[in-house]
N, C-alpha and C. Protein backbone atom coordinates (compact mmCIF):
# COMPACT_ATOMS: atom_id res chain seq x y z
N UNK A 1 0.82 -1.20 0.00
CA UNK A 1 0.00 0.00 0.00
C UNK A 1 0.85 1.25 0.00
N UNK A 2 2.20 1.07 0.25
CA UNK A 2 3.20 2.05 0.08
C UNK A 2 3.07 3.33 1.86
N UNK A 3 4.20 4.29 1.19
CA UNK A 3 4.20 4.93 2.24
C UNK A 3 2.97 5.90 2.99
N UNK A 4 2.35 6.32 2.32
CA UNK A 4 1.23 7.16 2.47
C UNK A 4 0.07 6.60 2.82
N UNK A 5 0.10 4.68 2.39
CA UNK A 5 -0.71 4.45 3.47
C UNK A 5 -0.40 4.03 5.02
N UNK A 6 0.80 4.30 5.53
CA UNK A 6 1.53 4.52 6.83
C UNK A 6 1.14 5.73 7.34
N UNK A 7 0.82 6.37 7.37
CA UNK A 7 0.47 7.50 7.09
C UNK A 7 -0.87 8.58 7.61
N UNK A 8 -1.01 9.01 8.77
CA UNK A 8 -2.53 9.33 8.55
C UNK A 8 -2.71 10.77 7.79
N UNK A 9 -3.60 10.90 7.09
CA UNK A 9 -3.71 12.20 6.72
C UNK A 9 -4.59 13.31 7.64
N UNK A 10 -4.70 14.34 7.31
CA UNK A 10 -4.83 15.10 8.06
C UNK A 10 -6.36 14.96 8.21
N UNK A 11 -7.01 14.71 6.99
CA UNK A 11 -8.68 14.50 7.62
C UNK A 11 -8.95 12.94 8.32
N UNK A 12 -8.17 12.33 8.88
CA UNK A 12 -8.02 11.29 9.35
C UNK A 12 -7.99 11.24 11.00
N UNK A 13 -6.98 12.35 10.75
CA UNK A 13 -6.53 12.48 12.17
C UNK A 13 -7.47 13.44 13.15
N UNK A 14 -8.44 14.54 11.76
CA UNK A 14 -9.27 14.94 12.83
C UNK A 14 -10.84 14.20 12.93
N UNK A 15 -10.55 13.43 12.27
CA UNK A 15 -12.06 12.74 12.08
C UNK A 15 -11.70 11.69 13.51
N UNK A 16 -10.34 11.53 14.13
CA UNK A 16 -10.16 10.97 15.45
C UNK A 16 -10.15 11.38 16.75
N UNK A 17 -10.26 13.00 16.23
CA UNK A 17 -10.13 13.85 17.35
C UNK A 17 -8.50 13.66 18.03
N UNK A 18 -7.67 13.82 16.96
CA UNK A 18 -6.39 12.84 17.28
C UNK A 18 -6.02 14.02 18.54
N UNK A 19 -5.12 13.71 19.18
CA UNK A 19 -4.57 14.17 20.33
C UNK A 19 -3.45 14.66 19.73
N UNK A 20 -2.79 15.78 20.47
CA UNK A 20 -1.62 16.95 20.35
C UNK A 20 -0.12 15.61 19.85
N UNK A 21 -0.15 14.66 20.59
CA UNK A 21 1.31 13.55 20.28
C UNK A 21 0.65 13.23 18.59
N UNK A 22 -0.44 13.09 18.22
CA UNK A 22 -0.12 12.38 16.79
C UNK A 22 -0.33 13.90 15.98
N UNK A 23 -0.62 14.99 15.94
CA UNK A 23 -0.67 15.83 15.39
C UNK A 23 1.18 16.42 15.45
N UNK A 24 1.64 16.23 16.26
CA UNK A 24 3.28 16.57 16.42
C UNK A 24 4.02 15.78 15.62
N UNK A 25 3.76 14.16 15.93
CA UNK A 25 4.07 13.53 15.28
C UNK A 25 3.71 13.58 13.10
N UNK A 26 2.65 13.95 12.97
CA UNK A 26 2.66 14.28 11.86
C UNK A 26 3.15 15.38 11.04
N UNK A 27 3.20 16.27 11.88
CA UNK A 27 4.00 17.55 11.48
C UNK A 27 6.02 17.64 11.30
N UNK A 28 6.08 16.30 11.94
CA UNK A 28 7.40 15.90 11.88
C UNK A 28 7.88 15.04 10.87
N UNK A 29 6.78 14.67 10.38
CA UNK A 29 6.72 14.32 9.22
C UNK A 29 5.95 14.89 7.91
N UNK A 30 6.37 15.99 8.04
CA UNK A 30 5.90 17.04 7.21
C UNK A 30 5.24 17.97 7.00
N UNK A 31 3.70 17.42 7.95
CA UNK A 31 2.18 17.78 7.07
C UNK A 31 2.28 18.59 8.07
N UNK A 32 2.53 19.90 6.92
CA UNK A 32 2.16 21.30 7.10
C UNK A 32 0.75 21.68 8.32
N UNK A 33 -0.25 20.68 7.37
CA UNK A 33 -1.46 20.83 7.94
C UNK A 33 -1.92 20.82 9.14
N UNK A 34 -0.94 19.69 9.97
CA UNK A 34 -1.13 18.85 10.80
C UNK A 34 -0.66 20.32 11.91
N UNK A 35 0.33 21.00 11.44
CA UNK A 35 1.39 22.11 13.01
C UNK A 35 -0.07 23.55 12.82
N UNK A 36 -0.85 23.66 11.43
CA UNK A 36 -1.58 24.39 11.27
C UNK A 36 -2.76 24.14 12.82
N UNK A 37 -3.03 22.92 12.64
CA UNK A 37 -4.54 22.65 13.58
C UNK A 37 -3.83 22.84 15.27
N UNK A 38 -2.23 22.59 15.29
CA UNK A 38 -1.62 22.72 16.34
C UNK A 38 -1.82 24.39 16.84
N UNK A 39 -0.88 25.09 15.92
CA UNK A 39 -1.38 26.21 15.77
C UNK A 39 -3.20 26.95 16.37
N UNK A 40 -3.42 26.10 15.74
CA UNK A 40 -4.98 27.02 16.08
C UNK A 40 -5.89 26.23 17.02
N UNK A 41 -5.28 25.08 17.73
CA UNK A 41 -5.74 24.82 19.28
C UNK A 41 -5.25 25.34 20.29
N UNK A 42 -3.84 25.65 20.31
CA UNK A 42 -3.33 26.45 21.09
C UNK A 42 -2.82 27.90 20.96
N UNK A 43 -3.24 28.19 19.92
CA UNK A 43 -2.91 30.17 19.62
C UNK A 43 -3.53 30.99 20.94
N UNK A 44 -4.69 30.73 21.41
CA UNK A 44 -5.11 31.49 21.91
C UNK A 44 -5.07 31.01 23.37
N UNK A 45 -4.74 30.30 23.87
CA UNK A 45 -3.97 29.66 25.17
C UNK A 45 -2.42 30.78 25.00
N UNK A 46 -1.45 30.76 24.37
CA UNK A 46 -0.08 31.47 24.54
C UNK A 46 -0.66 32.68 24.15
N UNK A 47 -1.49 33.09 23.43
CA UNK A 47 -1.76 34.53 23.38
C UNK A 47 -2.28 35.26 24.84
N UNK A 48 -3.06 34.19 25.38
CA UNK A 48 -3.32 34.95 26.63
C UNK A 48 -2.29 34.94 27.65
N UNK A 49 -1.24 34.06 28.02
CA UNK A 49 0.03 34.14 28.43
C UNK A 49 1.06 35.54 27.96
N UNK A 50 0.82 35.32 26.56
CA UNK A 50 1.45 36.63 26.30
C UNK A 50 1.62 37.97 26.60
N UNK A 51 -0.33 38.13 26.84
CA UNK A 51 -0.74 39.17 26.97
C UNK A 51 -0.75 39.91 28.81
N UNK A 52 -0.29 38.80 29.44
CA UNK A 52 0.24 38.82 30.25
C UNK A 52 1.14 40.09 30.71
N UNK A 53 2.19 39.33 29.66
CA UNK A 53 3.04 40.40 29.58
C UNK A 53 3.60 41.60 28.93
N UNK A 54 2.68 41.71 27.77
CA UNK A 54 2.51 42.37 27.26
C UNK A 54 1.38 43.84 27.03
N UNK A 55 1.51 45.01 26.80
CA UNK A 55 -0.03 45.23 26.37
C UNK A 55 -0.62 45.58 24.74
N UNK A 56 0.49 45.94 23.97
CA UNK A 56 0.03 46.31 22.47
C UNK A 56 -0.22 45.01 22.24
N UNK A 57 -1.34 45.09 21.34
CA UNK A 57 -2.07 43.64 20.14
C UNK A 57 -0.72 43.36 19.54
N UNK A 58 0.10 44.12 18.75
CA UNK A 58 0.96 43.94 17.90
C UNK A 58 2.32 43.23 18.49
N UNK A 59 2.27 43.33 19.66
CA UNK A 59 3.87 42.90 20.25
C UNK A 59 3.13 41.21 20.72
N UNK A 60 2.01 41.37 21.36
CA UNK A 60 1.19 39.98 21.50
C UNK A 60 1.51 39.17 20.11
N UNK A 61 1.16 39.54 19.11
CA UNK A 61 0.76 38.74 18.03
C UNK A 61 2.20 38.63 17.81
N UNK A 62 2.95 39.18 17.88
CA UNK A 62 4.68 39.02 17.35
C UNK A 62 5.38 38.19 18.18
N UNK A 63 5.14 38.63 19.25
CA UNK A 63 5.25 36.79 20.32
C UNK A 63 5.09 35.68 19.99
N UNK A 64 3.88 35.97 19.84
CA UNK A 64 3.11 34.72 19.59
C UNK A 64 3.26 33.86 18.45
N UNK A 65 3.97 34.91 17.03
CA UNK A 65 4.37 34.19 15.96
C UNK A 65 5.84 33.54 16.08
N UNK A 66 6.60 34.80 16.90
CA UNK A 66 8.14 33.91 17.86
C UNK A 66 7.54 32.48 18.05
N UNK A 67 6.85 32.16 19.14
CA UNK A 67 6.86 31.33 20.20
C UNK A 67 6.77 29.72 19.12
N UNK A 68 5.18 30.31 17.50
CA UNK A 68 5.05 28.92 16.77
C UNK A 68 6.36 28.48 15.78
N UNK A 69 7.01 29.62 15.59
CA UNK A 69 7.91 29.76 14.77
C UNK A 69 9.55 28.53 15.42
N UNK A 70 9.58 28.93 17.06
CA UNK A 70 10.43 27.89 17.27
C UNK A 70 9.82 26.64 18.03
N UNK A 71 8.42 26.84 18.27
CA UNK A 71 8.09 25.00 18.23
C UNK A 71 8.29 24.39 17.12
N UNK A 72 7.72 24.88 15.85
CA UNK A 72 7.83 24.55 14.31
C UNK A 72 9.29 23.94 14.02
N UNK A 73 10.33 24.47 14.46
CA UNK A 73 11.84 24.08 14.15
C UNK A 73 12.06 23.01 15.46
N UNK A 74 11.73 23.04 16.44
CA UNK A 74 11.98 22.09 17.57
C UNK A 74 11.50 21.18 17.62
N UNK A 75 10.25 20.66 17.13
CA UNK A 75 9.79 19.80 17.13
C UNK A 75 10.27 18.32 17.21
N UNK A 76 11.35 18.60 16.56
CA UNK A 76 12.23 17.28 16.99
C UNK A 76 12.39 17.38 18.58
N UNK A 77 12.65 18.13 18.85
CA UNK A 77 13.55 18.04 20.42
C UNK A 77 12.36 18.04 21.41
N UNK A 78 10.77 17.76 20.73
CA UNK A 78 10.03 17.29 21.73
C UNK A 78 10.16 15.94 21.80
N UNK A 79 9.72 15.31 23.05
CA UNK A 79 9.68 14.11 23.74
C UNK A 79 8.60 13.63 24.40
N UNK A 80 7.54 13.21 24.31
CA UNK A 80 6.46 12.77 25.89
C UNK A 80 7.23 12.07 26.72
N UNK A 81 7.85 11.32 26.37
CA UNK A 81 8.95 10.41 27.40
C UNK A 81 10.05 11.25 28.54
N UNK A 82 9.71 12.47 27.97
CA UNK A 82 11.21 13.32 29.10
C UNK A 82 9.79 14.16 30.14
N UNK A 83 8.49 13.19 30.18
CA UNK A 83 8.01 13.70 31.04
C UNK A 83 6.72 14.90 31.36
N UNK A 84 6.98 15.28 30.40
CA UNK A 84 6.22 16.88 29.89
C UNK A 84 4.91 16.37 28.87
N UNK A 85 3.54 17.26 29.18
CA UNK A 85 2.95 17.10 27.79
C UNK A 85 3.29 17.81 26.80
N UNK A 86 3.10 18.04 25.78
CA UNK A 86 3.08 19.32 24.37
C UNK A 86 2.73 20.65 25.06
N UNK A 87 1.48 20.47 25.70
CA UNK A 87 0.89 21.94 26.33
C UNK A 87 2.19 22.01 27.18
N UNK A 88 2.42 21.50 27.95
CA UNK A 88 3.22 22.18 28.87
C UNK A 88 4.35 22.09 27.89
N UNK A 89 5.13 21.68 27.19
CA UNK A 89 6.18 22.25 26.67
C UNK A 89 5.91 23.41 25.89
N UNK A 90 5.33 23.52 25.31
CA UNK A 90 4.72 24.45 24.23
C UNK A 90 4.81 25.39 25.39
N UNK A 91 4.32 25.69 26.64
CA UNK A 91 4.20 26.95 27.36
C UNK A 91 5.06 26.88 28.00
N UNK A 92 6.40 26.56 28.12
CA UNK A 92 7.26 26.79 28.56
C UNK A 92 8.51 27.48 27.15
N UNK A 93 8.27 26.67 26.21
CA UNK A 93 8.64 28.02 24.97
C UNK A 93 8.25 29.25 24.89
N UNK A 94 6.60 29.33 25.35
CA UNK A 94 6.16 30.61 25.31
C UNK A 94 6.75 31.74 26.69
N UNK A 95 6.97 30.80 27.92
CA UNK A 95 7.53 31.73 28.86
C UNK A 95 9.03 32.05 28.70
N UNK A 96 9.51 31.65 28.64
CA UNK A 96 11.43 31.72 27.45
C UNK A 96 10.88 33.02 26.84
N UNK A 97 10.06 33.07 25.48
CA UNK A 97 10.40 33.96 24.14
C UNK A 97 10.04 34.81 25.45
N UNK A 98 8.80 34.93 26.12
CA UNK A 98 8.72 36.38 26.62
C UNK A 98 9.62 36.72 27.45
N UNK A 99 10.02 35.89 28.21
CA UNK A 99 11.28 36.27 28.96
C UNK A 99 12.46 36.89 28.21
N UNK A 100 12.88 36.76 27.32
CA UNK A 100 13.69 36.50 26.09
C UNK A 100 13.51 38.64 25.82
N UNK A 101 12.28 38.48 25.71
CA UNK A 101 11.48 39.70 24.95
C UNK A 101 11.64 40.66 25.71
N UNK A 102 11.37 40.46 27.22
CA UNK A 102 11.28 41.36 28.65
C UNK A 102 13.16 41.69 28.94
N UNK A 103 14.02 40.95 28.34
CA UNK A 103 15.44 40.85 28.70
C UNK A 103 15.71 42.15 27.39
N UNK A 104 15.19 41.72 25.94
CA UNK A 104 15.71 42.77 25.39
C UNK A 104 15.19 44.27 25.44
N UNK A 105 13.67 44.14 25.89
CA UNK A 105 13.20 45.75 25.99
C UNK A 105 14.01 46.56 27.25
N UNK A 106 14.29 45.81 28.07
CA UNK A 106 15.54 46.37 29.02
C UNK A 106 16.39 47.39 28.52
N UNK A 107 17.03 46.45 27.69
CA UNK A 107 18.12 47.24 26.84
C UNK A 107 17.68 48.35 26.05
N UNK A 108 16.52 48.74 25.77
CA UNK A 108 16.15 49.54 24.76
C UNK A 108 14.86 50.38 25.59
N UNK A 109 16.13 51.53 26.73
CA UNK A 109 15.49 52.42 27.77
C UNK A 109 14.28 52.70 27.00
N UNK A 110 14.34 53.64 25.69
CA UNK A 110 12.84 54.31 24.92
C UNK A 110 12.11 53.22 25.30
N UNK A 111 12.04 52.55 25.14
CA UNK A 111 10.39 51.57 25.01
C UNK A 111 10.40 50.54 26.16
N UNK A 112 10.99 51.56 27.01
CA UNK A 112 10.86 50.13 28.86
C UNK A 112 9.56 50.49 29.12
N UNK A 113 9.22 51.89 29.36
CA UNK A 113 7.51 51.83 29.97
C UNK A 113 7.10 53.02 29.80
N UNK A 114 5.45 53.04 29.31
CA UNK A 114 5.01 54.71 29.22
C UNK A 114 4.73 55.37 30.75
N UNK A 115 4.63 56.62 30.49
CA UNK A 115 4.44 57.15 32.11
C UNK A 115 2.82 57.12 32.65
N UNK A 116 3.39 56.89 34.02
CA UNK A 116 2.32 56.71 34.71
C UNK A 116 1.30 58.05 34.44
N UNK A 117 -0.15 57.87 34.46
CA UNK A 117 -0.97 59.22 34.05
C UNK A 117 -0.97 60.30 35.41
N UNK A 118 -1.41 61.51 35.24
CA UNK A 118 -1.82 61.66 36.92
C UNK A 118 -3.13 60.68 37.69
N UNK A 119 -3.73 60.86 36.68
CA UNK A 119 -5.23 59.76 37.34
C UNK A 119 -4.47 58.25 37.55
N UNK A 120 -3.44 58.08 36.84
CA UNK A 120 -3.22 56.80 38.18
C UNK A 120 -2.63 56.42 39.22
N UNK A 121 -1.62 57.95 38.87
CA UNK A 121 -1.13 58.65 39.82
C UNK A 121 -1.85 58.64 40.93
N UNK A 122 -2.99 59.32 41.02
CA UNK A 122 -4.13 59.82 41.98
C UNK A 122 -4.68 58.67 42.76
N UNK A 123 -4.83 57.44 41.83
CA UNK A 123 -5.44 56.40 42.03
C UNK A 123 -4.43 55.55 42.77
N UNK A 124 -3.37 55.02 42.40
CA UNK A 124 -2.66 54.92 43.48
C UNK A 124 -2.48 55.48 44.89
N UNK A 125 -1.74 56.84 45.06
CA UNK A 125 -1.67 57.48 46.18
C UNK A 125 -3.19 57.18 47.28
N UNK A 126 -3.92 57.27 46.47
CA UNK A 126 -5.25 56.94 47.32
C UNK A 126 -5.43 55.44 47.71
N UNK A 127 -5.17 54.82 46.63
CA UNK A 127 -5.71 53.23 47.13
C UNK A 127 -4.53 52.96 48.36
N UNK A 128 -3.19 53.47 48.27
CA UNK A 128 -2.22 53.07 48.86
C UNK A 128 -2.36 53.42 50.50
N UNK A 129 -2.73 54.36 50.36
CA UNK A 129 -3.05 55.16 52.18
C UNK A 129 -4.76 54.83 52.86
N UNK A 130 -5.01 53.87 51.73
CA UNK A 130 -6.36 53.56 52.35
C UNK A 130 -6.40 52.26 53.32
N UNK A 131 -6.80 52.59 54.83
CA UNK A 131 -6.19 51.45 55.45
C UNK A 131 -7.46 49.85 55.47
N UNK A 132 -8.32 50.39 55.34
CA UNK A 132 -9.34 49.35 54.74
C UNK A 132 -8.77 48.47 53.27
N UNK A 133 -8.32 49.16 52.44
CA UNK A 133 -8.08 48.58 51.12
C UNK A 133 -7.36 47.71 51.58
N UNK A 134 -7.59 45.99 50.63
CA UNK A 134 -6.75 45.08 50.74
C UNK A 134 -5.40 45.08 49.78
N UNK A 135 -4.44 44.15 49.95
CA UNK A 135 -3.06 44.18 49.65
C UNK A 135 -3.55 45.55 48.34
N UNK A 136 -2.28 46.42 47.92
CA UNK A 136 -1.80 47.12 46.88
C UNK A 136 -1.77 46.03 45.91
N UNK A 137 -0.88 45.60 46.01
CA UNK A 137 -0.07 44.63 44.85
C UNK A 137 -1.25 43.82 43.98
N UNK A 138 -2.13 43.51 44.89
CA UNK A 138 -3.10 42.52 44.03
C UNK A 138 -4.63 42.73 43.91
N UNK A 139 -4.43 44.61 43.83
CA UNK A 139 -5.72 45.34 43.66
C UNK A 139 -5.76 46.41 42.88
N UNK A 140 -4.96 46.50 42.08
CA UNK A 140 -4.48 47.58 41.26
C UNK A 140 -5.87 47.17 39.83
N UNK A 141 -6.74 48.06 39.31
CA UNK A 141 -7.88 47.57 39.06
C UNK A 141 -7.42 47.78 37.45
N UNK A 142 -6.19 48.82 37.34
CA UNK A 142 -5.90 49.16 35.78
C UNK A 142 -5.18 47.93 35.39
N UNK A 143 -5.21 47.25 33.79
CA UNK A 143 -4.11 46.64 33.87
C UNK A 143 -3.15 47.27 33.08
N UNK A 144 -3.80 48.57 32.47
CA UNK A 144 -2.45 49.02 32.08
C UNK A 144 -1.17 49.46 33.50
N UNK A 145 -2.14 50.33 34.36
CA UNK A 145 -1.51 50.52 35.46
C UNK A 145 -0.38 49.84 35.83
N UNK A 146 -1.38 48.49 35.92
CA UNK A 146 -0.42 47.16 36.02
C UNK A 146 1.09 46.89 35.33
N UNK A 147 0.74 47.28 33.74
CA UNK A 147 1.98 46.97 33.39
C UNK A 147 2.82 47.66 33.33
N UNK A 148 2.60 49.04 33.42
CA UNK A 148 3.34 50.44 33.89
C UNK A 148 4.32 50.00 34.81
N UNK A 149 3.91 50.15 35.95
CA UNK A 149 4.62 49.63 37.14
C UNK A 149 5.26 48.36 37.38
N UNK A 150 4.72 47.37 36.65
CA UNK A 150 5.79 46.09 36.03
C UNK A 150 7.41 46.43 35.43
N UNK A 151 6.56 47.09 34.38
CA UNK A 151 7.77 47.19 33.40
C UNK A 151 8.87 48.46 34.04
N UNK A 152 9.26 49.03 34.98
CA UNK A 152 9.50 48.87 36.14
C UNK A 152 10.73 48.46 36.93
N UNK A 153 10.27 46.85 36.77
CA UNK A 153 11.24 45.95 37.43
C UNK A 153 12.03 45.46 36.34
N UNK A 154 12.72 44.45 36.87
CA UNK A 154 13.78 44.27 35.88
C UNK A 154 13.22 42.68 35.05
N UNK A 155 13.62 42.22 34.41
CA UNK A 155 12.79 41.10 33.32
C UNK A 155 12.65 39.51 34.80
N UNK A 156 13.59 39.30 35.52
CA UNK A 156 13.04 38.40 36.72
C UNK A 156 12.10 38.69 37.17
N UNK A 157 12.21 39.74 37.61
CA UNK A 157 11.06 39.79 38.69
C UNK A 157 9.65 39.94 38.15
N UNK A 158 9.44 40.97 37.09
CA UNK A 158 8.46 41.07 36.44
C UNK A 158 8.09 39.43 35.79
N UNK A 159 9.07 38.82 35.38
CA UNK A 159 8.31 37.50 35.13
C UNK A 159 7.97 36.47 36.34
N UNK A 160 8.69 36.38 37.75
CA UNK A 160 7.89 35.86 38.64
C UNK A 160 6.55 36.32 39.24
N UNK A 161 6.77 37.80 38.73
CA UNK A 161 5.64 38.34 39.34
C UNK A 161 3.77 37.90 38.68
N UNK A 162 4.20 37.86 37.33
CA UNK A 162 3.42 37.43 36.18
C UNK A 162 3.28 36.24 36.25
N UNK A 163 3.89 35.45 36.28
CA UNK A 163 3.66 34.03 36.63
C UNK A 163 2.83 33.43 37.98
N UNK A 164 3.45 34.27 39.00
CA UNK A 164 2.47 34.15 40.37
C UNK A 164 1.32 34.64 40.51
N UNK A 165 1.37 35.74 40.20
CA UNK A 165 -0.02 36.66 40.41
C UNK A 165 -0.97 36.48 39.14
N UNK A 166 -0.17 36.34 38.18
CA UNK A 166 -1.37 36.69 36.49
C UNK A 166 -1.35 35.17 36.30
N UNK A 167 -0.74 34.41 36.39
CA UNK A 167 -1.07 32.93 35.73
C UNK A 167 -1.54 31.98 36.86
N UNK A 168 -1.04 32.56 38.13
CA UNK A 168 -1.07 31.67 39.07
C UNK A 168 -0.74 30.63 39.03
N UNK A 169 0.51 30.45 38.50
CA UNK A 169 1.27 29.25 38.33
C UNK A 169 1.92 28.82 40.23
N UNK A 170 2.21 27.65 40.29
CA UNK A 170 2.54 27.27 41.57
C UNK A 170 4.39 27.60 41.25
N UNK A 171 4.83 27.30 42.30
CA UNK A 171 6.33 27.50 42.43
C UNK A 171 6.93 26.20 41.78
N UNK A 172 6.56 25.09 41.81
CA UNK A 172 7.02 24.07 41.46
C UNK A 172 6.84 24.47 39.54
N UNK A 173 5.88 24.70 39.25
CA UNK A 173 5.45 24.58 37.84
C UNK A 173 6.27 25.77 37.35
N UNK A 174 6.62 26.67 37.81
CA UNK A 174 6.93 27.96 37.17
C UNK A 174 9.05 27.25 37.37
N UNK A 175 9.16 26.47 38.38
CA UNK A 175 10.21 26.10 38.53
C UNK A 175 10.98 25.09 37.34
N UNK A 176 9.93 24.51 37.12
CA UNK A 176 10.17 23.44 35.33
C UNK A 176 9.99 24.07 34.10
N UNK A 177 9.39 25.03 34.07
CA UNK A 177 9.56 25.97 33.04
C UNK A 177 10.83 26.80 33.02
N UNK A 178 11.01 27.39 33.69
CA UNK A 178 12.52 28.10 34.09
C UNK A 178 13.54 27.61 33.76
N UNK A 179 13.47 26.24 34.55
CA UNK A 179 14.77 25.10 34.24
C UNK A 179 15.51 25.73 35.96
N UNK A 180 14.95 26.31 36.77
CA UNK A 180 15.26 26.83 37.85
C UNK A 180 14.93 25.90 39.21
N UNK A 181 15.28 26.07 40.04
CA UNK A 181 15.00 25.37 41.67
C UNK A 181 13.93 26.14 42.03
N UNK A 182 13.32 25.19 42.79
CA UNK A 182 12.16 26.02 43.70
C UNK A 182 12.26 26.84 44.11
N UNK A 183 13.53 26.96 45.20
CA UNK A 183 14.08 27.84 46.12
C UNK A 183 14.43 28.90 46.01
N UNK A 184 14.85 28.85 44.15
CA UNK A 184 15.41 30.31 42.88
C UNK A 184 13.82 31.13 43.31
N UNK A 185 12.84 29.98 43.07
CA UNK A 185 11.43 31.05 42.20
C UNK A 185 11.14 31.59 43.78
N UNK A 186 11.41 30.92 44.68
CA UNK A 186 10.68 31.82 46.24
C UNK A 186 11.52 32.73 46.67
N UNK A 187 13.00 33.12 46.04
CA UNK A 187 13.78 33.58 46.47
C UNK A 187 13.31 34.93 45.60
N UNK A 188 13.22 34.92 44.63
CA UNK A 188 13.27 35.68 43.30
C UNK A 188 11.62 36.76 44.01
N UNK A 189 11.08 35.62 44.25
CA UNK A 189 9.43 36.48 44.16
C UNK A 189 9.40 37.18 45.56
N UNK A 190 10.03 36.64 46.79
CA UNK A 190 10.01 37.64 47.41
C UNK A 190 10.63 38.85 47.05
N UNK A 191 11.96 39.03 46.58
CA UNK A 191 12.84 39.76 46.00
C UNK A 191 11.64 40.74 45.41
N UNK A 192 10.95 40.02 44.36
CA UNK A 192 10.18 41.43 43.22
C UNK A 192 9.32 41.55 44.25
N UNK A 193 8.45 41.00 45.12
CA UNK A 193 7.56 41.60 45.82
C UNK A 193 7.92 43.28 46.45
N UNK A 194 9.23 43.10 46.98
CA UNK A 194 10.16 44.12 47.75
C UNK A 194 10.46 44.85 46.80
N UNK A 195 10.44 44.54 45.33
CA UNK A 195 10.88 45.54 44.55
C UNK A 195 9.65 46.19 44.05
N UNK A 196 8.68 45.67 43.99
CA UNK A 196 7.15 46.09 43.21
C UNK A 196 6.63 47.26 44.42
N UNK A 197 6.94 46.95 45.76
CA UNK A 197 6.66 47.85 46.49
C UNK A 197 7.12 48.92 47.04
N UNK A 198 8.77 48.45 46.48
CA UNK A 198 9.32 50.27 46.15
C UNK A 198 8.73 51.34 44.98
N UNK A 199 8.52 50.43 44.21
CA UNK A 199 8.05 51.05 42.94
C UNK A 199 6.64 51.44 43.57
N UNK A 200 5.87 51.08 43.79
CA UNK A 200 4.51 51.91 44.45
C UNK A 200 4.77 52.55 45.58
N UNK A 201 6.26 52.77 46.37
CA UNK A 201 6.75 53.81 47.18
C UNK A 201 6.69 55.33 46.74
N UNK A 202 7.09 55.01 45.62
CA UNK A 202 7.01 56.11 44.64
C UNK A 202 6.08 57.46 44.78
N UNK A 203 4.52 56.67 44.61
CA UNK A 203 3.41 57.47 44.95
C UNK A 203 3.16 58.10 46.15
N UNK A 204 3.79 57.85 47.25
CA UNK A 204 3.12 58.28 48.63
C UNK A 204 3.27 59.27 48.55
């Protein structure tokens, strides 16, 4: 029956509802089609990760084409056997590029962060001296606000911070993504905590 009937094709595989391992697997063997449906089960899972850390549509979507662009070439160097599913590898590429992304806007002072407005100015100083209001850190209602004062910190901290607070990832999970020790990510997040709250020192 030759090679192609070895083979599933792509209306095969969704007429099985095939799972993320045989859609990888087929894309490693070529079919375009197959990293396409990959693509568009999980686009909007890393887009919202992205957006995380991001706030323009345009730097989201440019991520996000980073992030398929080197699963697409790696694909070999996935494994189910080293432990990991696809989703979770796949989002651990996506926390890399942004990390990756947050390391180079560093370098490039113009575009670290726009300024804070006076109204959030205002809005701060007030929420901050209000002794009823619960924690600062995890009541800030803008999210631009939010990323104002992120971007801020330096690309660690802002990404433990994002990871703990915006994804609510656990320490262990954010620790296998990293390729880091536990002890790095509790060390690190107290660290930005202390640093996120100098940065809202700012306002008093």
């Amino acid at each position: 029956m030759g090679e192609a009937a070895n083979k599933l094709c792509v209306a095969e595989i969704a007429s099985l509802s095939a799972g993320d391992e045989e859609l990888v697997q087929a894309a490693r063997e070529g079919d375009d089609a197959a990293f396409e449906m990959i693509f568009e089960r999980h686009r909007l899972r890393i887009a919202r990760i992205t957006s995380r850390f991001f706030n323009r549509q345009e730097k989201i979507e440019e991520v996000v084409q980073e992030v398929f662009a080197k699963v697409y070439f790696a694909l070999g160097d996935y494994s189910r056997q080293r432990g990991s599913s696809f989703a979770a590898w796949l989002t651990k590429v996506a926390i890399n590029s942004c990390y990756d992304e947050l390391r180079r806007a560093r370098r490039r002072p113009e575009n670290n962060f726009s300024s804070v407005t006076e109204d959030e100015t205002l809005f701060l100083n007030t929420r901050l001296k209000d002794e009823n209001a619960a924690d600062a850190e995890a009541t800030t209602i803008s999210r631009d606000l939010a990323s104002k004062l992120l971007a801020r910190l330096d690309a660690d901290d802002r990404l433990i911070l994002t990871l703990l607070d915006g994804e609510e990832m656990p320490a262990a999970e954010i620790a296998r993504a990293l390729g880091w020790g536990v002890s790095r990510v509790k060390v690190r997040a107290h660290r930005a905590r202390a640093a996120l709250r100098r940065v809202l020192g700012e306002f008093l």
